[in-house]
N, C-alpha and C. Protein backbone atom coordinates (compact mmCIF):
# COMPACT_ATOMS: atom_id res chain seq x y z
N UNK A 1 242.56 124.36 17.74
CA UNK A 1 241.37 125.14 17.44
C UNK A 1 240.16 124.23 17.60
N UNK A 2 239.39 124.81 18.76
CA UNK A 2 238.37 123.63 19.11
C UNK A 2 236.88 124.40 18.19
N UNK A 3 235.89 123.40 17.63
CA UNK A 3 234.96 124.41 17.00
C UNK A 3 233.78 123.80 18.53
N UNK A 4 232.83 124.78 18.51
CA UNK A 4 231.74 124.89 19.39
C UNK A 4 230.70 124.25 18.82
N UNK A 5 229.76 123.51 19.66
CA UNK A 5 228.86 122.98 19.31
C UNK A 5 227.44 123.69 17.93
N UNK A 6 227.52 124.54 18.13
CA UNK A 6 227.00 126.01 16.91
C UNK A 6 227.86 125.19 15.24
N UNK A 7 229.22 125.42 16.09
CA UNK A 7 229.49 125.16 14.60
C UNK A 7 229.81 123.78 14.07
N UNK A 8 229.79 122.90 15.13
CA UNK A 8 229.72 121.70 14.38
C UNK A 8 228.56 121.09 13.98
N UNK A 9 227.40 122.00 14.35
CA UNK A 9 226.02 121.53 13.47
C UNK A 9 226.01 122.38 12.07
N UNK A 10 226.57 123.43 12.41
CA UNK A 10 226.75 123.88 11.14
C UNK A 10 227.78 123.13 9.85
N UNK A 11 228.59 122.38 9.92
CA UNK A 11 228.90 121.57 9.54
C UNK A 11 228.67 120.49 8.75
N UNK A 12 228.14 119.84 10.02
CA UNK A 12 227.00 118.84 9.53
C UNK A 12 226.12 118.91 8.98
N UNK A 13 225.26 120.27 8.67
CA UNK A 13 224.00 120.69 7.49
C UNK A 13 225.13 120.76 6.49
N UNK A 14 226.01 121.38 6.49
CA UNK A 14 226.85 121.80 4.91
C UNK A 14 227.20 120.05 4.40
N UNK A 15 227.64 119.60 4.98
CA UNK A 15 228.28 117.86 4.51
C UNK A 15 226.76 117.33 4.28
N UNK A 16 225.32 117.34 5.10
CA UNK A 16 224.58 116.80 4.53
C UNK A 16 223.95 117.28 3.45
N UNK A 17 223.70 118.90 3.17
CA UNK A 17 223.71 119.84 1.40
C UNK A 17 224.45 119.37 0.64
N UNK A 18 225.33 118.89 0.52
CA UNK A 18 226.57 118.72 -0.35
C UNK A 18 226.00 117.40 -0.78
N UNK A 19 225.49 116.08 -0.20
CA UNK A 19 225.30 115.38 -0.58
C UNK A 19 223.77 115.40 -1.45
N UNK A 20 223.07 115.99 -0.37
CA UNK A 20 222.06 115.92 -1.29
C UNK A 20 221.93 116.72 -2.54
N UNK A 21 223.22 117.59 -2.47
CA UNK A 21 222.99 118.02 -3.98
C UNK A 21 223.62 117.17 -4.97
N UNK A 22 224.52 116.31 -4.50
CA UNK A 22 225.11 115.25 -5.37
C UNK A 22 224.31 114.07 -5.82
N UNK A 23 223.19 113.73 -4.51
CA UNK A 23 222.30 112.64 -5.28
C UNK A 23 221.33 113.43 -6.43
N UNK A 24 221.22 114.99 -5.81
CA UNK A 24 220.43 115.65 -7.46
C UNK A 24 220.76 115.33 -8.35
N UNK A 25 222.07 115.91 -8.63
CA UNK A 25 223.01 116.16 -9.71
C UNK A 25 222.33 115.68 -10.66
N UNK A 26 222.50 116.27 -11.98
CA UNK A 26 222.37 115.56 -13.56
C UNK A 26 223.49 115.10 -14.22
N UNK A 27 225.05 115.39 -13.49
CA UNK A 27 225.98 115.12 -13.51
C UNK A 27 226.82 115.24 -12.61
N UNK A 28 226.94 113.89 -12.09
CA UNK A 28 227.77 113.54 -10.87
C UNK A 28 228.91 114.60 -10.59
N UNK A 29 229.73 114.23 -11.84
CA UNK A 29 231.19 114.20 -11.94
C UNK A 29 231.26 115.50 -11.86
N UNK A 30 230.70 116.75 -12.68
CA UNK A 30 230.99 118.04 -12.38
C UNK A 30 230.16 119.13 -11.40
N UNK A 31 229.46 118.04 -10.21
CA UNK A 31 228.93 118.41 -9.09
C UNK A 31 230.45 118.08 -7.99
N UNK A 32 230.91 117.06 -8.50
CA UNK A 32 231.43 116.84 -7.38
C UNK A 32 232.60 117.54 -7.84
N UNK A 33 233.13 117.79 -9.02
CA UNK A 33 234.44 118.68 -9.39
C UNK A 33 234.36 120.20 -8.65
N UNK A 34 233.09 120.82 -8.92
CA UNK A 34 232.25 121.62 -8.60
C UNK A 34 232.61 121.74 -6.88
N UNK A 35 232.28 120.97 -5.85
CA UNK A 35 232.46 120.69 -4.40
C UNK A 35 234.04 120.76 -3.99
N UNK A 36 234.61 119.98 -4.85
CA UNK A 36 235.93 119.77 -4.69
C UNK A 36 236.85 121.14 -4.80
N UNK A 37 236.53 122.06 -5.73
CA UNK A 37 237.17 122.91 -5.63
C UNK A 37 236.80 124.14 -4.75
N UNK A 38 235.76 124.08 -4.25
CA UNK A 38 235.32 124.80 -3.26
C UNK A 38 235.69 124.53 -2.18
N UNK A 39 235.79 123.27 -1.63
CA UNK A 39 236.75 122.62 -0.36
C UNK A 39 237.83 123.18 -0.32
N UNK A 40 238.78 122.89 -1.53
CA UNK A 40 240.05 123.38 -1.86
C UNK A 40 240.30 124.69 -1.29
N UNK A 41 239.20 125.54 -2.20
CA UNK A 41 239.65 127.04 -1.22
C UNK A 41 239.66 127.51 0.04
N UNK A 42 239.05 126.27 0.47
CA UNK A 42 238.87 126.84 2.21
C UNK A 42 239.56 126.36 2.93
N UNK A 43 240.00 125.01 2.38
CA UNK A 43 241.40 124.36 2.74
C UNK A 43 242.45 125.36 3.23
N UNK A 44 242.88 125.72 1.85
CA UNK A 44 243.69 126.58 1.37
C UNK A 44 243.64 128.15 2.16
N UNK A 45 242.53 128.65 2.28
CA UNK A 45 242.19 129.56 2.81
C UNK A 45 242.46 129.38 4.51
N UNK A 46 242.56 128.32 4.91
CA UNK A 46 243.10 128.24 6.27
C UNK A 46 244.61 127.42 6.26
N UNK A 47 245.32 127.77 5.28
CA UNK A 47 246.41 126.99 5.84
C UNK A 47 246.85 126.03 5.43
N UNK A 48 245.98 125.23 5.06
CA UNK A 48 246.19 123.88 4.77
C UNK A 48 246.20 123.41 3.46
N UNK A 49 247.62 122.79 3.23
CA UNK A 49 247.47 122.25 1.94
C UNK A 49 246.90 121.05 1.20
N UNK A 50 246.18 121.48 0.25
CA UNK A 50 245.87 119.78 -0.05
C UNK A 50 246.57 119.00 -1.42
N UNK A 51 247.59 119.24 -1.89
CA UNK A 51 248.44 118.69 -2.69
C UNK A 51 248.53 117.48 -1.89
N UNK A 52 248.96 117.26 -1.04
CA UNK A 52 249.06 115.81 -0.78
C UNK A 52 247.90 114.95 0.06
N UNK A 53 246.86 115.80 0.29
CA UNK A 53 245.95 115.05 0.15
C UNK A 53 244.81 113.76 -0.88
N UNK A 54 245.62 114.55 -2.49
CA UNK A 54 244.97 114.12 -3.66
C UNK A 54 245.09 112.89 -3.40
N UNK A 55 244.30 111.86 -4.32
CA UNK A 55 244.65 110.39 -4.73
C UNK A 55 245.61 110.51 -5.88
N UNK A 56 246.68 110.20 -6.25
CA UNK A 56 247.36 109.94 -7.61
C UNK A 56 246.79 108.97 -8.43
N UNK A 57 246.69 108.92 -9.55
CA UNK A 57 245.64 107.97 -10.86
C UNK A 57 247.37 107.84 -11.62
């Protein structure tokens, strides 16, 4: 699945939003919990699992 130039700028605005809402943040940790599980669903939403993508602690 190749994406088109359209959508890999579209992309690239969403990954650069994401950050700059993380340097906003008033709290890192549940901005980025916040991101993370939204990834997840779209992950998920195409297929792809991310169980083994996690880091283990």
């Amino acid at each position: 699945m190749d994406m088109n130039e359209l959508e890999l700028k579209e992309q690239a605005i969403k990954e650069f939003v994401n950050i700059q809402r993380l340097k906003a943040a008033e709290d890192i940790n549940k901005e980025l919990e916040y991101q993370e599980r939204i990834l997840k669903a779209r992950l998920q939403a195409l297929g792809i699992p991310t169980e083994d993508l996690e880091i283990k602690r």
